[in-house]
Protein backbone atom coordinates (compact mmCIF):
# COMPACT_ATOMS: atom_id res chain seq x y z
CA UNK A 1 0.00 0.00 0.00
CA UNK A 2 1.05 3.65 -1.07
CA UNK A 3 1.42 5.65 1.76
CA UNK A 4 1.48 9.21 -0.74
CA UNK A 5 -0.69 12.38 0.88
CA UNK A 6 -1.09 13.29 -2.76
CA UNK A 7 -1.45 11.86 -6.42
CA UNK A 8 0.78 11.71 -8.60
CA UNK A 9 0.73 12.63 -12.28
CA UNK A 10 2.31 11.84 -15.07
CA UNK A 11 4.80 14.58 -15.96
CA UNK A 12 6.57 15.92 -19.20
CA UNK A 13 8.28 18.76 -17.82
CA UNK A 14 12.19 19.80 -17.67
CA UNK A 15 13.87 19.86 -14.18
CA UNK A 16 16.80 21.86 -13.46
CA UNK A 17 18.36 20.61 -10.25
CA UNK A 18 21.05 22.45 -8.08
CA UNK A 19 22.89 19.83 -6.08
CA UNK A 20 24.52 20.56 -3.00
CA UNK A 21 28.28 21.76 -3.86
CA UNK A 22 26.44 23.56 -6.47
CA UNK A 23 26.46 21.18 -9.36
CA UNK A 24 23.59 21.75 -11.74
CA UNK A 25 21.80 19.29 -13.94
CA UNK A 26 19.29 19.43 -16.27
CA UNK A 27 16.76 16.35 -16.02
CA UNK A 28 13.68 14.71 -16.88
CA UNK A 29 10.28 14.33 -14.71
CA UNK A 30 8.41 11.50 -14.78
CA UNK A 31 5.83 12.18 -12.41
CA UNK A 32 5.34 15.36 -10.63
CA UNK A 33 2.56 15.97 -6.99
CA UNK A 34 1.84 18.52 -5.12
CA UNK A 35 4.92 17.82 -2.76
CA UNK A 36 6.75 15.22 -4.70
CA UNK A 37 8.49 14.42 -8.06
CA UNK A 38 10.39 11.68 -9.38
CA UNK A 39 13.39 12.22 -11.81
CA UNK A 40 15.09 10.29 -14.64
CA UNK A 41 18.93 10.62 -13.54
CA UNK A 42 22.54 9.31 -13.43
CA UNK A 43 24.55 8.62 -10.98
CA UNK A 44 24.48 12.62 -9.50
CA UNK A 45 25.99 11.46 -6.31
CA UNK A 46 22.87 12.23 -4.18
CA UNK A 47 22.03 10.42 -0.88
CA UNK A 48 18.95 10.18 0.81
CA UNK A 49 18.09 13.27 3.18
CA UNK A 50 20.12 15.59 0.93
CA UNK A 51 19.07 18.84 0.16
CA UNK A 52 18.37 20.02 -3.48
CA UNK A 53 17.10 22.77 -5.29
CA UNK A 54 14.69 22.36 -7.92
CA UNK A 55 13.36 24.99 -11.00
CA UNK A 56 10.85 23.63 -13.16
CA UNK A 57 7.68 24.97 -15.59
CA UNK A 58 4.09 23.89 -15.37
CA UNK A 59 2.29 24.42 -18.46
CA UNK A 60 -1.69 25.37 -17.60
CA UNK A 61 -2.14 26.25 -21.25
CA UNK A 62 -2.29 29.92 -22.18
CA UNK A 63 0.00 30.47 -19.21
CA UNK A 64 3.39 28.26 -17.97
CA UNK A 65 4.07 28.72 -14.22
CA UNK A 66 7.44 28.60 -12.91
CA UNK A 67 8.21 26.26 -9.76
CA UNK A 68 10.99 27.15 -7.62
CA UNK A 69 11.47 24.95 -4.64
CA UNK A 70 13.90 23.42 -1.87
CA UNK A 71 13.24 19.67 -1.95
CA UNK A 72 15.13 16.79 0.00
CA UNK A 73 16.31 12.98 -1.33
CA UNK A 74 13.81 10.80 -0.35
CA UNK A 75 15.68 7.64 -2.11
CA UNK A 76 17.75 6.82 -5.20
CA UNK A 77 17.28 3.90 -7.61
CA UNK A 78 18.98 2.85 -10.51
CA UNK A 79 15.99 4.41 -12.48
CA UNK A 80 16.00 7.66 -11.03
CA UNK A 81 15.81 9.88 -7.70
CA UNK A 82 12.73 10.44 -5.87
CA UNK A 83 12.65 14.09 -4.38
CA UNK A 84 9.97 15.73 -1.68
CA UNK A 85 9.65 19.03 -1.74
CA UNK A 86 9.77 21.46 1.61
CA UNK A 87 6.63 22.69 2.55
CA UNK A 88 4.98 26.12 1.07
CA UNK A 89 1.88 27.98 1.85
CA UNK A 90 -1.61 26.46 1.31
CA UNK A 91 -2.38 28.89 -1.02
CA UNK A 92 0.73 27.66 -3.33
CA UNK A 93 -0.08 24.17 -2.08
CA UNK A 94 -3.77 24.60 -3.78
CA UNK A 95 -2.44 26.08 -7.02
CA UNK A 96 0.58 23.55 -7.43
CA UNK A 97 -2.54 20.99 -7.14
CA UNK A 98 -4.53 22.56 -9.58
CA UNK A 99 -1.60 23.09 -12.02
CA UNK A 100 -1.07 19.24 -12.17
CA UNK A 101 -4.34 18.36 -12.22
């Protein structure tokens, strides 16, 4: 059993991640919550509980929003690394939601 607070969705969207050191790499989502995404990469030397920065657009059509958020390791695989992002407002929580719905 999933134990996710929210869904996830299936995501087409660039991710530009900042590791710490300052190392940046451009990568691949492939799917994207309101407080999670999972990204195609290689071996970027992350460990879980690492702290990452993460830039990334949303396209809602007429209008592409752009994320900006702190997010930490929440485990590696050989397919990829699954990131959680900090906490924001409600308010940014709600339109993130509605973004990726």
């Amino acid at each position: 059993m999933e134990r996710r607070l929210h869904t996830r969705h299936r995501a087409r969207t660039t991710v530009y991640i900042t590791t710490p050191g300052g190392k940046r790499k451009l990568c691949r989502a492939v799917n994207l919550s309101a407080t999670g995404v999972f990204i195609e990469t290689t071996n970027l030397g992350l460990r879980k509980g690492q702290h990452v920065e993460l830039a990334f657009a949303i396209n809602l059509g007429a209008v592409t929003k752009l994320h900006r958020r702190t997010a930490v390791v929440a485990h590696v695989s050989r397919g990829g690394t699954g990131l959680m992002m900090q906490a924001y407002s409600a308010a940014a929580r709600a339109s993130a939601g509605s973004s990726l719905g």
